[in-house]
N, C-alpha and C. Protein backbone atom coordinates (compact mmCIF):
# COMPACT_ATOMS: atom_id res chain seq x y z
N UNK A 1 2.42 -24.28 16.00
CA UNK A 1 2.85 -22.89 16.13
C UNK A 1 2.23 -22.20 17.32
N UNK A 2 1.89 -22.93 18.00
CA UNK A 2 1.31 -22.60 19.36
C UNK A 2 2.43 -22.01 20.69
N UNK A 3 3.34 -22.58 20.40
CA UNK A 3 4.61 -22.19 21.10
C UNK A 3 4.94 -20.53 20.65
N UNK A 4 4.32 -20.10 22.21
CA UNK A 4 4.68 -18.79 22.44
C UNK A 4 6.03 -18.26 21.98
N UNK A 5 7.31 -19.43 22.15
CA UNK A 5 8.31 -18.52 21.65
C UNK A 5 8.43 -18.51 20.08
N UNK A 6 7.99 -19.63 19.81
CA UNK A 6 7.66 -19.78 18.23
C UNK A 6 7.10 -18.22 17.32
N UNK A 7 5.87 -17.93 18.12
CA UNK A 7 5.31 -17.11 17.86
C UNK A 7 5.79 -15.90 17.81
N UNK A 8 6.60 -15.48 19.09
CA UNK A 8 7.06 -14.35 19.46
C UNK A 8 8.43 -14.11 18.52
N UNK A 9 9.55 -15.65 18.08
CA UNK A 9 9.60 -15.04 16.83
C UNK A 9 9.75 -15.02 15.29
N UNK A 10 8.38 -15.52 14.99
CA UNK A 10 7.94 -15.38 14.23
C UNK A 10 7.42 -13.72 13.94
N UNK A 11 6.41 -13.03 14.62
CA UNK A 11 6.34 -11.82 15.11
C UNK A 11 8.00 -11.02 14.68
N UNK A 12 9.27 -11.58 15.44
CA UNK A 12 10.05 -10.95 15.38
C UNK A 12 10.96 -10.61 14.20
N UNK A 13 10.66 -11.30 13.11
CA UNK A 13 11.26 -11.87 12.28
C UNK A 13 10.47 -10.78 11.11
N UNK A 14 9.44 -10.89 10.87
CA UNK A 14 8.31 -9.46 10.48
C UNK A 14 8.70 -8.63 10.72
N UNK A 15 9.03 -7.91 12.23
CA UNK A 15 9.44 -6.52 12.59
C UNK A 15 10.46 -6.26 12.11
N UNK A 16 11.51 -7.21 12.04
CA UNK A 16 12.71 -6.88 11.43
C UNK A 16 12.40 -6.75 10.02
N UNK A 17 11.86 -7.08 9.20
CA UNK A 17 11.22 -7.27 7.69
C UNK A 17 10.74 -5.83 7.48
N UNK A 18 10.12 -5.43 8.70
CA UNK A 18 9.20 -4.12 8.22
C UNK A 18 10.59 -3.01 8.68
N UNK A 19 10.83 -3.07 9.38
CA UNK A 19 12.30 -2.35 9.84
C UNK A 19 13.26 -2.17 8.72
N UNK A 20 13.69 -2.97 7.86
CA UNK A 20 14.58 -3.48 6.83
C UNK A 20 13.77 -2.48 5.75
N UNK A 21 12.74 -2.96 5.54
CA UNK A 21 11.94 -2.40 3.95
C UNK A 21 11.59 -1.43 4.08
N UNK A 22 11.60 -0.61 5.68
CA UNK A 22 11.58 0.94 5.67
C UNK A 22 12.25 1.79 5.55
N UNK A 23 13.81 1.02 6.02
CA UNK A 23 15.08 1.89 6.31
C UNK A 23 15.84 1.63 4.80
N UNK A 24 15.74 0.79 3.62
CA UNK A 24 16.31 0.25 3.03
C UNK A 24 16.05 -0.09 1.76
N UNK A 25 14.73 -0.61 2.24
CA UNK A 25 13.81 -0.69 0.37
C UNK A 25 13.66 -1.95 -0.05
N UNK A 26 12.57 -2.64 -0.13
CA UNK A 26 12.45 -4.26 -0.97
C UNK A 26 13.56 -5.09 -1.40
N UNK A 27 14.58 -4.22 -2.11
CA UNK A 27 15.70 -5.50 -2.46
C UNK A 27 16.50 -5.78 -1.42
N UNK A 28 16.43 -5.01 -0.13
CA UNK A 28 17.43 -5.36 1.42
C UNK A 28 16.95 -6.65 1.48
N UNK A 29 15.40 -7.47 1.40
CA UNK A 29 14.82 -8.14 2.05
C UNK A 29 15.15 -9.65 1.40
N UNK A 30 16.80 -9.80 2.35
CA UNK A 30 17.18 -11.23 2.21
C UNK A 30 16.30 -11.99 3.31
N UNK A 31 16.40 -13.40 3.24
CA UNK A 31 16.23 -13.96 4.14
C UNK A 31 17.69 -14.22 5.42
N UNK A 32 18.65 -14.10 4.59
CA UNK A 32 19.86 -13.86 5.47
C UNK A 32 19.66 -12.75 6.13
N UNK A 33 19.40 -11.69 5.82
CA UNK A 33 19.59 -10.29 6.67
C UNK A 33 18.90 -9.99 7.51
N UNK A 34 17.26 -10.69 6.92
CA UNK A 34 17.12 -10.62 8.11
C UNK A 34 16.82 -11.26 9.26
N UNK A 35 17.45 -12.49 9.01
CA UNK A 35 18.29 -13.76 10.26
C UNK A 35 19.07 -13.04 11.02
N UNK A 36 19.66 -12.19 9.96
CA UNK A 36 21.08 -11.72 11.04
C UNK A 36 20.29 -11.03 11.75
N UNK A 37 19.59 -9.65 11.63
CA UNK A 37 19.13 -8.75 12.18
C UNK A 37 17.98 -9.11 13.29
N UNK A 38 17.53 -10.30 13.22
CA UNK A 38 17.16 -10.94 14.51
C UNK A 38 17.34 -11.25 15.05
N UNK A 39 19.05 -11.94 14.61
CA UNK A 39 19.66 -12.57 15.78
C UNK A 39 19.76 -13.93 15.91
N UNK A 40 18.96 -14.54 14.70
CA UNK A 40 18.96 -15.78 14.78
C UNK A 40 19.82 -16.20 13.43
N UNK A 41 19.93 -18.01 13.51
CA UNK A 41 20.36 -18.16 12.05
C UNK A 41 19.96 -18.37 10.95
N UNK A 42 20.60 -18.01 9.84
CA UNK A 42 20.15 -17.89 8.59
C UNK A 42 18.89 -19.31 8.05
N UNK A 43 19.00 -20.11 8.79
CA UNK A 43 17.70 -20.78 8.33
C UNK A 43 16.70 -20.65 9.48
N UNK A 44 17.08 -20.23 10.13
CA UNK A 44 15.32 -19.55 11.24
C UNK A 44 14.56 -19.16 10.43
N UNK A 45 14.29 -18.64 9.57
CA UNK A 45 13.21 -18.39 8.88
C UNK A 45 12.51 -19.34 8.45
N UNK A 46 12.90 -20.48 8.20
CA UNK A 46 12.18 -21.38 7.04
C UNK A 46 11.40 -22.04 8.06
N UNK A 47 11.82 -22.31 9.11
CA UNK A 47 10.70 -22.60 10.31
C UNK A 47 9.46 -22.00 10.28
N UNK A 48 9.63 -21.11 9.87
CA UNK A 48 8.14 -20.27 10.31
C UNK A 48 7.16 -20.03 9.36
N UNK A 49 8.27 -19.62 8.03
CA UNK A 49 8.11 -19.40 6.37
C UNK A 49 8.79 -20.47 5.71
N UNK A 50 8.14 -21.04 5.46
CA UNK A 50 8.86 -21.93 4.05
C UNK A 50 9.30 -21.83 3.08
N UNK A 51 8.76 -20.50 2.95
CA UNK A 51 9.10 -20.03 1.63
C UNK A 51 9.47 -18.07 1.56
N UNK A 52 10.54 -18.04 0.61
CA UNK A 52 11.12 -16.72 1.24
C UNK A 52 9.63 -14.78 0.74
N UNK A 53 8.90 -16.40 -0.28
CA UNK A 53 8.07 -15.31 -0.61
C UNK A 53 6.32 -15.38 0.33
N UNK A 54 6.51 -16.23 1.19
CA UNK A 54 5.87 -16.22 2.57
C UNK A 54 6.57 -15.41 3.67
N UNK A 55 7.69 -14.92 3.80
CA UNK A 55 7.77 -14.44 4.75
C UNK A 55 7.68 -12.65 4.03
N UNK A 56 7.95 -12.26 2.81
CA UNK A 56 7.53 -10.94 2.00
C UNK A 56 6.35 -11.13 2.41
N UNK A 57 5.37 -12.16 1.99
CA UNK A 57 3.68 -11.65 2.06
C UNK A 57 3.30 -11.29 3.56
N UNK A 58 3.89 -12.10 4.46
CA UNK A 58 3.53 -11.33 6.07
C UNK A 58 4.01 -9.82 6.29
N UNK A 59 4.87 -9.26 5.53
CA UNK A 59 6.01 -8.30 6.00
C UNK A 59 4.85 -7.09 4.88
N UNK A 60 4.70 -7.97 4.13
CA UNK A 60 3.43 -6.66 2.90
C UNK A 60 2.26 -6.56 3.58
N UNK A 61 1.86 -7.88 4.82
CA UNK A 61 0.28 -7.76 4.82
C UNK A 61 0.77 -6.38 6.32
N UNK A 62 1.38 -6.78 7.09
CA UNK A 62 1.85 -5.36 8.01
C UNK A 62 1.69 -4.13 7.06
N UNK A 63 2.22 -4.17 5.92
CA UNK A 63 2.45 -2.68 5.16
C UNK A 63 0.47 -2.56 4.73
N UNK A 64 0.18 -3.27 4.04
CA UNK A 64 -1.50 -3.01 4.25
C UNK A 64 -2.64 -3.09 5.11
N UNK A 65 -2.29 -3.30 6.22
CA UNK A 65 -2.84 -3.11 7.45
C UNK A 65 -2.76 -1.37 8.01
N UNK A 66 -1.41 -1.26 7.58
CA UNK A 66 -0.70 0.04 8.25
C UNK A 66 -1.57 1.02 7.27
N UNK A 67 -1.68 0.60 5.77
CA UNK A 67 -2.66 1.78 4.93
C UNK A 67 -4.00 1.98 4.82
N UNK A 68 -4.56 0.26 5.53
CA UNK A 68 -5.62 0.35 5.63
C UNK A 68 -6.50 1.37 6.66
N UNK A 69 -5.59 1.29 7.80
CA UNK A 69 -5.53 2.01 8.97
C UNK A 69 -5.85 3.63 9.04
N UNK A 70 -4.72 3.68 8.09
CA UNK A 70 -4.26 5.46 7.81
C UNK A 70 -5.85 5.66 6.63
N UNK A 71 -5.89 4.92 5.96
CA UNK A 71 -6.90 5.38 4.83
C UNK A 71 -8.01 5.35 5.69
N UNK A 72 -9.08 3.62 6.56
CA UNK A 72 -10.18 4.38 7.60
C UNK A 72 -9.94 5.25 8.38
N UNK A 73 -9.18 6.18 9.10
CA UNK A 73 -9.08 7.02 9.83
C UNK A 73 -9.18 8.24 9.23
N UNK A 74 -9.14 8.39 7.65
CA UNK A 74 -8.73 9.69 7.33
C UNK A 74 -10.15 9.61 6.59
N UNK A 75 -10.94 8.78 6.02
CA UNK A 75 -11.97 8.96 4.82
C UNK A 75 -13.09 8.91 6.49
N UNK A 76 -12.77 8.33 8.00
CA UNK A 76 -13.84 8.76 8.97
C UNK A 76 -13.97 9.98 9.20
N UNK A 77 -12.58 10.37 9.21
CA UNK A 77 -12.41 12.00 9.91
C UNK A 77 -12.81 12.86 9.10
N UNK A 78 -12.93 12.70 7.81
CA UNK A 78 -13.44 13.70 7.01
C UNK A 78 -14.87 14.46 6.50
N UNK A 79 -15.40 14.99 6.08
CA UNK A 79 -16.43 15.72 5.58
C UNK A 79 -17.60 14.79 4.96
N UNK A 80 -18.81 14.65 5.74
CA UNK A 80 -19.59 13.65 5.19
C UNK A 80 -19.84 13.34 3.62
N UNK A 81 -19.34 14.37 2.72
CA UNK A 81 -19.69 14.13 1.09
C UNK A 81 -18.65 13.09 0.63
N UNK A 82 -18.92 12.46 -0.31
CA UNK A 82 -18.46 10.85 -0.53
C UNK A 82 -17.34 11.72 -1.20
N UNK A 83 -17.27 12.84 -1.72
CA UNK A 83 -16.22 13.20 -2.26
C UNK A 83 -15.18 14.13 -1.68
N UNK A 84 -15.25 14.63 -0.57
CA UNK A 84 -14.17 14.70 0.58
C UNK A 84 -13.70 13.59 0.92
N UNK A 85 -14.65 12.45 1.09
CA UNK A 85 -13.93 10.98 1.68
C UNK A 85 -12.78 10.53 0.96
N UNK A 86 -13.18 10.68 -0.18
CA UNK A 86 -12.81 9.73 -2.05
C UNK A 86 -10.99 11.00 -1.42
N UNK A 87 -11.30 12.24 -1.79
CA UNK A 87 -9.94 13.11 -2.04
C UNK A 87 -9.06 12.37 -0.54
N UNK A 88 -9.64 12.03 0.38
CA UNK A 88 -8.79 12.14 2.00
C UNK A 88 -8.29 10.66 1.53
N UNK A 89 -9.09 9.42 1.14
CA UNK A 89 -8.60 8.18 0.82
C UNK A 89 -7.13 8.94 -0.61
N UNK A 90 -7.37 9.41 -1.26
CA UNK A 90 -6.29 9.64 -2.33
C UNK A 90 -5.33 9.78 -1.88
N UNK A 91 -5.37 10.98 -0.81
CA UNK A 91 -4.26 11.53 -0.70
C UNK A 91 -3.24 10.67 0.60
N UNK A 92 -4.06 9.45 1.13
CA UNK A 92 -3.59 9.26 2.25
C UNK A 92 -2.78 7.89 1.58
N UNK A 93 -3.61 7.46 0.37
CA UNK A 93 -2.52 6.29 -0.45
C UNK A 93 -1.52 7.32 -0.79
N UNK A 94 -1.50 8.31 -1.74
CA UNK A 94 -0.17 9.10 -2.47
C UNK A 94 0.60 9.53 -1.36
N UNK A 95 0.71 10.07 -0.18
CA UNK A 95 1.21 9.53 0.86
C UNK A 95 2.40 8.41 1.78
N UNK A 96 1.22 7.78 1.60
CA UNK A 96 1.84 6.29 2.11
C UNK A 96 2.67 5.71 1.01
N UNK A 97 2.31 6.05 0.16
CA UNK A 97 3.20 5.73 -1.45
C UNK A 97 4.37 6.26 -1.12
N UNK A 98 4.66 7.81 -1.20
CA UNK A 98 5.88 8.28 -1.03
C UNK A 98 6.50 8.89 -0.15
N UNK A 99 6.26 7.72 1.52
CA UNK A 99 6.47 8.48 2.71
C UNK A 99 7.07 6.64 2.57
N UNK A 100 6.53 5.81 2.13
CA UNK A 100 7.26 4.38 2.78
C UNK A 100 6.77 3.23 1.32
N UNK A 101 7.94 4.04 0.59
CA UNK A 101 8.61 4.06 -0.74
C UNK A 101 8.65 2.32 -0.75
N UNK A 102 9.66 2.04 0.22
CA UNK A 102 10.04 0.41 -0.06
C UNK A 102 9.10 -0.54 0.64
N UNK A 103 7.71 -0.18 1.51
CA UNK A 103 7.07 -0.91 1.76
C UNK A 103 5.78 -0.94 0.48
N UNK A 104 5.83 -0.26 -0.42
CA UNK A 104 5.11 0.23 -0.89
C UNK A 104 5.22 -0.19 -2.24
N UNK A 105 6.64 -0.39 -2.63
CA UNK A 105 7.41 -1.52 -3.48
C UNK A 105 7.25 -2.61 -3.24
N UNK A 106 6.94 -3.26 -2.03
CA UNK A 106 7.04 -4.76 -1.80
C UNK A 106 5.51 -5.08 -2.16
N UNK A 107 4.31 -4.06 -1.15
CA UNK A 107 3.32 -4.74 -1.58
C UNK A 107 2.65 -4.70 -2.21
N UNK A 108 2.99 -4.24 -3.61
CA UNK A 108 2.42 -4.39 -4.78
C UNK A 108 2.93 -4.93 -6.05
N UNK A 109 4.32 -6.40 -5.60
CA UNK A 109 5.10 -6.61 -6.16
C UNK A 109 3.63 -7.63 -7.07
N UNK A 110 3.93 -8.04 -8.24
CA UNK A 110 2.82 -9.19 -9.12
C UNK A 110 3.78 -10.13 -8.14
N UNK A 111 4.85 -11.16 -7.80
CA UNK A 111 4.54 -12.35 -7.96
C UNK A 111 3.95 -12.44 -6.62
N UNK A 112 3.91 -11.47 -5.13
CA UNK A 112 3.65 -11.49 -3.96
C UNK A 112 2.36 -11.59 -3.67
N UNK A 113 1.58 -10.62 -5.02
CA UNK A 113 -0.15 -11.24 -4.76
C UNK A 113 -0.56 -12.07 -5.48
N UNK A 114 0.65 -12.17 -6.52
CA UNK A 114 -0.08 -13.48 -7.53
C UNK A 114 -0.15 -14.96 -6.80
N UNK A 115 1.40 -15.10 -5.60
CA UNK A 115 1.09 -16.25 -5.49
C UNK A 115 -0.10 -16.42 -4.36
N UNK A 116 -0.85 -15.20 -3.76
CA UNK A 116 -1.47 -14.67 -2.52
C UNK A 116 -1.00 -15.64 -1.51
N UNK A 117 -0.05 -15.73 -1.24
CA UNK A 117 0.37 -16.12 0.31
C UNK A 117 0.15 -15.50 1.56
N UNK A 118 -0.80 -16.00 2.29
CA UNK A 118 -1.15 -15.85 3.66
C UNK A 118 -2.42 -14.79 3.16
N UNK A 119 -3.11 -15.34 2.17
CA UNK A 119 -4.23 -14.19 1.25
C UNK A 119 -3.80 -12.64 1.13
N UNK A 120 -2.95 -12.98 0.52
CA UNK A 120 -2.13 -11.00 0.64
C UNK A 120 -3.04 -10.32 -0.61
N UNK A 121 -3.78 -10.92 -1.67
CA UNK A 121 -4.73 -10.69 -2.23
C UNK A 121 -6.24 -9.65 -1.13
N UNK A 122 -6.60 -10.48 -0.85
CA UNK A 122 -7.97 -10.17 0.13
C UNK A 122 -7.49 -9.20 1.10
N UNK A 123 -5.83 -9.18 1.41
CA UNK A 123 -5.58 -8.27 2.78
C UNK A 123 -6.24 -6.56 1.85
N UNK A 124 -5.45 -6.82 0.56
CA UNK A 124 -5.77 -5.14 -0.02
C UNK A 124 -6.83 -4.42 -1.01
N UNK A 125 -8.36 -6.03 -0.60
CA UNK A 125 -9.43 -5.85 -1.32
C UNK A 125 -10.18 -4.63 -0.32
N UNK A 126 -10.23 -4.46 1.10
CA UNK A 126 -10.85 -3.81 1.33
C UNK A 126 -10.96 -2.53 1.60
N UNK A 127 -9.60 -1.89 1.08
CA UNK A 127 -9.42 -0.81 0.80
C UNK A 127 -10.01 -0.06 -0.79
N UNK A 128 -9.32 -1.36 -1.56
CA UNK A 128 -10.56 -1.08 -2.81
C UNK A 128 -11.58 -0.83 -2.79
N UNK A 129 -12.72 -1.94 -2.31
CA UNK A 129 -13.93 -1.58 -2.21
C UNK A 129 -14.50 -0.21 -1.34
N UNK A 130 -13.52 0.30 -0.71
CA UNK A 130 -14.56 1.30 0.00
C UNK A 130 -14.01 2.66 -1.47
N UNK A 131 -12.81 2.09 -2.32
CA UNK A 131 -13.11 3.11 -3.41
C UNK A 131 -13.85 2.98 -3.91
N UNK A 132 -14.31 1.70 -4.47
CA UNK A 132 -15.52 1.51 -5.03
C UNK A 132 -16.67 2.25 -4.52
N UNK A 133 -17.20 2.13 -3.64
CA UNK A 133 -18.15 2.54 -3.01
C UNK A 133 -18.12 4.14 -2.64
N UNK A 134 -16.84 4.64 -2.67
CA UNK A 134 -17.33 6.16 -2.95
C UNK A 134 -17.06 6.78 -4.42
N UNK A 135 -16.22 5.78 -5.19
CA UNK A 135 -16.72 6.04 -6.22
C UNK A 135 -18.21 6.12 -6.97
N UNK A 136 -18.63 5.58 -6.49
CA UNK A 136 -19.75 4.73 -6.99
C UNK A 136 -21.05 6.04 -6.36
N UNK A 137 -20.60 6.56 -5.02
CA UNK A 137 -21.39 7.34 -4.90
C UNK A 137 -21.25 8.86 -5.26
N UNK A 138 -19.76 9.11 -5.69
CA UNK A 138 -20.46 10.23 -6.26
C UNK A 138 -20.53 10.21 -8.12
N UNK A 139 -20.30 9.19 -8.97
CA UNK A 139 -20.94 8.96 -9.87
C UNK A 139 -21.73 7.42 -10.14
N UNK A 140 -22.98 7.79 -9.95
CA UNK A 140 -24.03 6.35 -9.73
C UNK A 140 -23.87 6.02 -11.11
N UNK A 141 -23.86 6.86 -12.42
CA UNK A 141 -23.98 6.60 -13.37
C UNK A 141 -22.97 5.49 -14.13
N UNK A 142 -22.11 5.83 -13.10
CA UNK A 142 -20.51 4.51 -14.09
C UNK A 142 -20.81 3.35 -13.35
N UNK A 143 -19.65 2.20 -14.14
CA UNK A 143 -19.48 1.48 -13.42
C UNK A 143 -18.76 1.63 -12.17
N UNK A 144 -18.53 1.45 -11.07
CA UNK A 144 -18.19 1.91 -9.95
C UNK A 144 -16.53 1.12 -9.90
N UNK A 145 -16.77 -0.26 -10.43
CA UNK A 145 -15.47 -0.90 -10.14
C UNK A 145 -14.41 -0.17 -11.44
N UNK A 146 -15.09 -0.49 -12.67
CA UNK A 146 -14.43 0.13 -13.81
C UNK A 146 -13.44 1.20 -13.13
N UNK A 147 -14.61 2.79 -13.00
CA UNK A 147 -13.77 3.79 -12.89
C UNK A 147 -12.59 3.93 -11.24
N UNK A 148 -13.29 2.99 -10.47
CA UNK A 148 -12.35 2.65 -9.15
C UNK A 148 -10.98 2.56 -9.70
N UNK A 149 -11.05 1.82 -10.55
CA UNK A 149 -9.49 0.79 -11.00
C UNK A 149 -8.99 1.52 -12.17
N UNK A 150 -9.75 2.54 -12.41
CA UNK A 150 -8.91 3.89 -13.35
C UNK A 150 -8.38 4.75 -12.62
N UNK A 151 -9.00 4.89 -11.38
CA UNK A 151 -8.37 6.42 -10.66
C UNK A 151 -7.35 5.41 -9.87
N UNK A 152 -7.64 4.53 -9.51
CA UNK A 152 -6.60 3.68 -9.27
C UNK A 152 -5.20 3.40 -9.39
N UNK A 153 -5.39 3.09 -10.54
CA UNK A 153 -4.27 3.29 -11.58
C UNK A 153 -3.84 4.53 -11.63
N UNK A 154 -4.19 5.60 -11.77
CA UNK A 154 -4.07 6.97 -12.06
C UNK A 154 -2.67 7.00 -10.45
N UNK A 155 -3.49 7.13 -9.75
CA UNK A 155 -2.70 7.17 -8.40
C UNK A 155 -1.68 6.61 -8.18
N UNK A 156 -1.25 5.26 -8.60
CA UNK A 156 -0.37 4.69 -8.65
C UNK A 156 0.61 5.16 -9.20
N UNK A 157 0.36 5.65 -10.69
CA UNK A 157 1.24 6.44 -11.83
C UNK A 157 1.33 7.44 -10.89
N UNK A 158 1.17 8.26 -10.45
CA UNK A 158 1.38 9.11 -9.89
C UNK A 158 2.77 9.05 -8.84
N UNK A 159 1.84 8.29 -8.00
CA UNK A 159 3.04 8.09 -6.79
C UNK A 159 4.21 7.21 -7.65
N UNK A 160 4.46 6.54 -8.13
CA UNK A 160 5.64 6.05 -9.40
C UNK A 160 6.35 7.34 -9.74
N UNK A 161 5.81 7.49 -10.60
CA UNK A 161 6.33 9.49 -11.48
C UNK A 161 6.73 9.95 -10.56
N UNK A 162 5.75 10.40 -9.46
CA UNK A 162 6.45 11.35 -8.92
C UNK A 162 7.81 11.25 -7.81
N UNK A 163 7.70 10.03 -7.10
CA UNK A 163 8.60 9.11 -7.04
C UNK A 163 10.00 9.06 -7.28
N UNK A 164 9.93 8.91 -8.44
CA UNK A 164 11.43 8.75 -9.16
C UNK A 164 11.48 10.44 -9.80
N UNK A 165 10.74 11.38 -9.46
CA UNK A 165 11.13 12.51 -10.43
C UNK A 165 10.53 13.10 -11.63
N UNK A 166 10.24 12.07 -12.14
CA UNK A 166 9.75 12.47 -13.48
C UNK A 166 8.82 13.43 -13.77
N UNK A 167 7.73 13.44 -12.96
CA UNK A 167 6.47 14.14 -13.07
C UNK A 167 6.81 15.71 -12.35
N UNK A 168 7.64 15.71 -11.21
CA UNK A 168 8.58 16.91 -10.85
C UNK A 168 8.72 17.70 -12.11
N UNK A 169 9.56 16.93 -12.53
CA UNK A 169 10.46 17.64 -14.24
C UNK A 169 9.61 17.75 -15.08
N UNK A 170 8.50 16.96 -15.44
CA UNK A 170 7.96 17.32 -16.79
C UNK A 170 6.67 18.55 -16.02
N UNK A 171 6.15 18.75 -15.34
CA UNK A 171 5.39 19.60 -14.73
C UNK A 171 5.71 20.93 -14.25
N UNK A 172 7.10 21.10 -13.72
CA UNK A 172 7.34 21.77 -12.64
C UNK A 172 6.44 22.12 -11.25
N UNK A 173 5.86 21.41 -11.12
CA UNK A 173 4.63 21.42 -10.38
C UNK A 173 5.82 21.42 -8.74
N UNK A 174 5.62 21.90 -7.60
CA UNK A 174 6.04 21.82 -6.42
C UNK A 174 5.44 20.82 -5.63
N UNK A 175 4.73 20.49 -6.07
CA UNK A 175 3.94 18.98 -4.83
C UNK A 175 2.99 18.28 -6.14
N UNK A 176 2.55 17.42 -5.39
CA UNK A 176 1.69 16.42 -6.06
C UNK A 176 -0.05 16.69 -5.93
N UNK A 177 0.05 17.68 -4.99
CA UNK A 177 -1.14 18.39 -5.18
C UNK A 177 -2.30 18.44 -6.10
N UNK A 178 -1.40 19.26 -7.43
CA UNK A 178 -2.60 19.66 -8.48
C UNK A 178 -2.35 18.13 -9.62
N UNK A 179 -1.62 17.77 -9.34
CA UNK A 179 -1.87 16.34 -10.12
C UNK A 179 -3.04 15.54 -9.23
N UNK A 180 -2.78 15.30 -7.87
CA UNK A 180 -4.44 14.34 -7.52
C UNK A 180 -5.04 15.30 -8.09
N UNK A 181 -5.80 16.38 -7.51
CA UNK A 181 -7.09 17.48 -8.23
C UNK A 181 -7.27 17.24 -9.65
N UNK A 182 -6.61 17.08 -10.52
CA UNK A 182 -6.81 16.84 -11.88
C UNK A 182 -6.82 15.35 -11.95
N UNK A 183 -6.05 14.58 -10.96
CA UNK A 183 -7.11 12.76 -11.54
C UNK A 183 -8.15 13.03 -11.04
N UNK A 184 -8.37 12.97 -10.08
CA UNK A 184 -9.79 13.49 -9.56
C UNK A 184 -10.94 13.99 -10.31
N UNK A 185 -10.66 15.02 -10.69
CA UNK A 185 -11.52 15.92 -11.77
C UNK A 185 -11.64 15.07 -13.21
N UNK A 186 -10.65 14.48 -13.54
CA UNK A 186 -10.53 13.36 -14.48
C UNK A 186 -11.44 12.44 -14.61
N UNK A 187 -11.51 12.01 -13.49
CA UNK A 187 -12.13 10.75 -13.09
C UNK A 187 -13.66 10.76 -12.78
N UNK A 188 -13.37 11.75 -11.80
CA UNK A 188 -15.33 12.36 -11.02
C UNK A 188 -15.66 13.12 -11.79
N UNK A 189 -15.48 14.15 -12.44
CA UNK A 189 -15.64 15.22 -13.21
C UNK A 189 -15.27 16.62 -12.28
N UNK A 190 -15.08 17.55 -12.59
CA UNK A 190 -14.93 18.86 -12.20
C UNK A 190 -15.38 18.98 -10.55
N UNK A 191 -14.41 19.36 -9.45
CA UNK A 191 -15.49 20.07 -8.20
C UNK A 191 -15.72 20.97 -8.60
N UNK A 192 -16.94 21.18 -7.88
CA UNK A 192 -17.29 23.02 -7.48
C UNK A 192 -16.54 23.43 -6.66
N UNK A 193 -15.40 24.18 -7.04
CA UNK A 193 -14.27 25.44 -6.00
C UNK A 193 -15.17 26.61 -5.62
């Protein structure tokens, strides 16, 4: 795979993947479509990917790169207390959740990290751990991973619900706002306003 054009498209074949699952949503993502949309033919892919759920795990590890990105940039830029960091990481997943809906669908499909192809597992451990770790600092007292993977969860439900509507309707709430503040508060206990 040393062959530059190999590479270049291989590369190309991704962009179109991430192109597709932005404009379109996870179930666009044939391996036909997006042959066509590269330009090449419908078995160009298997050259590169062998498997159609190897070429999803490259096209998801782009989508967690892209959050990993947005999440260090926003928990740097923010307010040295672990709990400005913790709210800027929340809000920058709930976000990315429901700003890029179908990339967001793909990479958190179970069989895409179950089978971890191309370690698509490890690509979205290290966003965890830095929850961990501000979890952890602003309550020393919990377990840090425990309550990580509650507010976790929490967030997820969230961006889901709110998502499809639901949490709109049963709330009337206008944004998703006072739902993080209350996992939050849930989770960490109460800020001082």
């Amino acid at each position: 795979m040393n062959d530059p054009d190999a590479t270049g498209l291989r590369a190309r074949l991704i962009d179109v993947g991430v192109e597709l699952v932005t404009a379109e949503g996870a179930q666009a993502l044939t391996l036909r479509e997006i042959a066509r949309r590269a330009g090449v033919s419908h078995g160009a892919p298997r050259r590169y990917f062998p498997t159609h759920v190897e070429l999803l795990s490259a096209i998801a590890r782009r989508g967690f790169a892209d959050l990993q990105n947005r999440a260090a940039k926003a928990v740097a830029d923010t307010g040295t207390g672990p709990r400005a960091r913790l709210t800027a990481l929340a809000e920058v997943y709930l976000d990315f959740a429901l700003s890029q809906r179908g990339m967001y669908e793909l990479m958190f499909r179970h069989d895409l990290l179950e089978s971890n192809r191309l370690g698509l597992r490890e690509t979205s451990l290290p966003m965890f751990a830095t929850l961990v770790d501000l979890v952890g600092r602003v309550r020393p007292e919990a377990d840090a991973r425990i309550l990580a993977g509650a507010l976790w969860a929490n967030l997820h439900g969230i961006a889901q619900l709110w998502g499809w509507g639901s949490l709109k309707l049963a709330t009337d709430a206008g944004d998703h706002a006072p739902l993080l503040i209350a996992a939050l508060d849930a989770h960490l206990g109460p800020e001082e306003r």
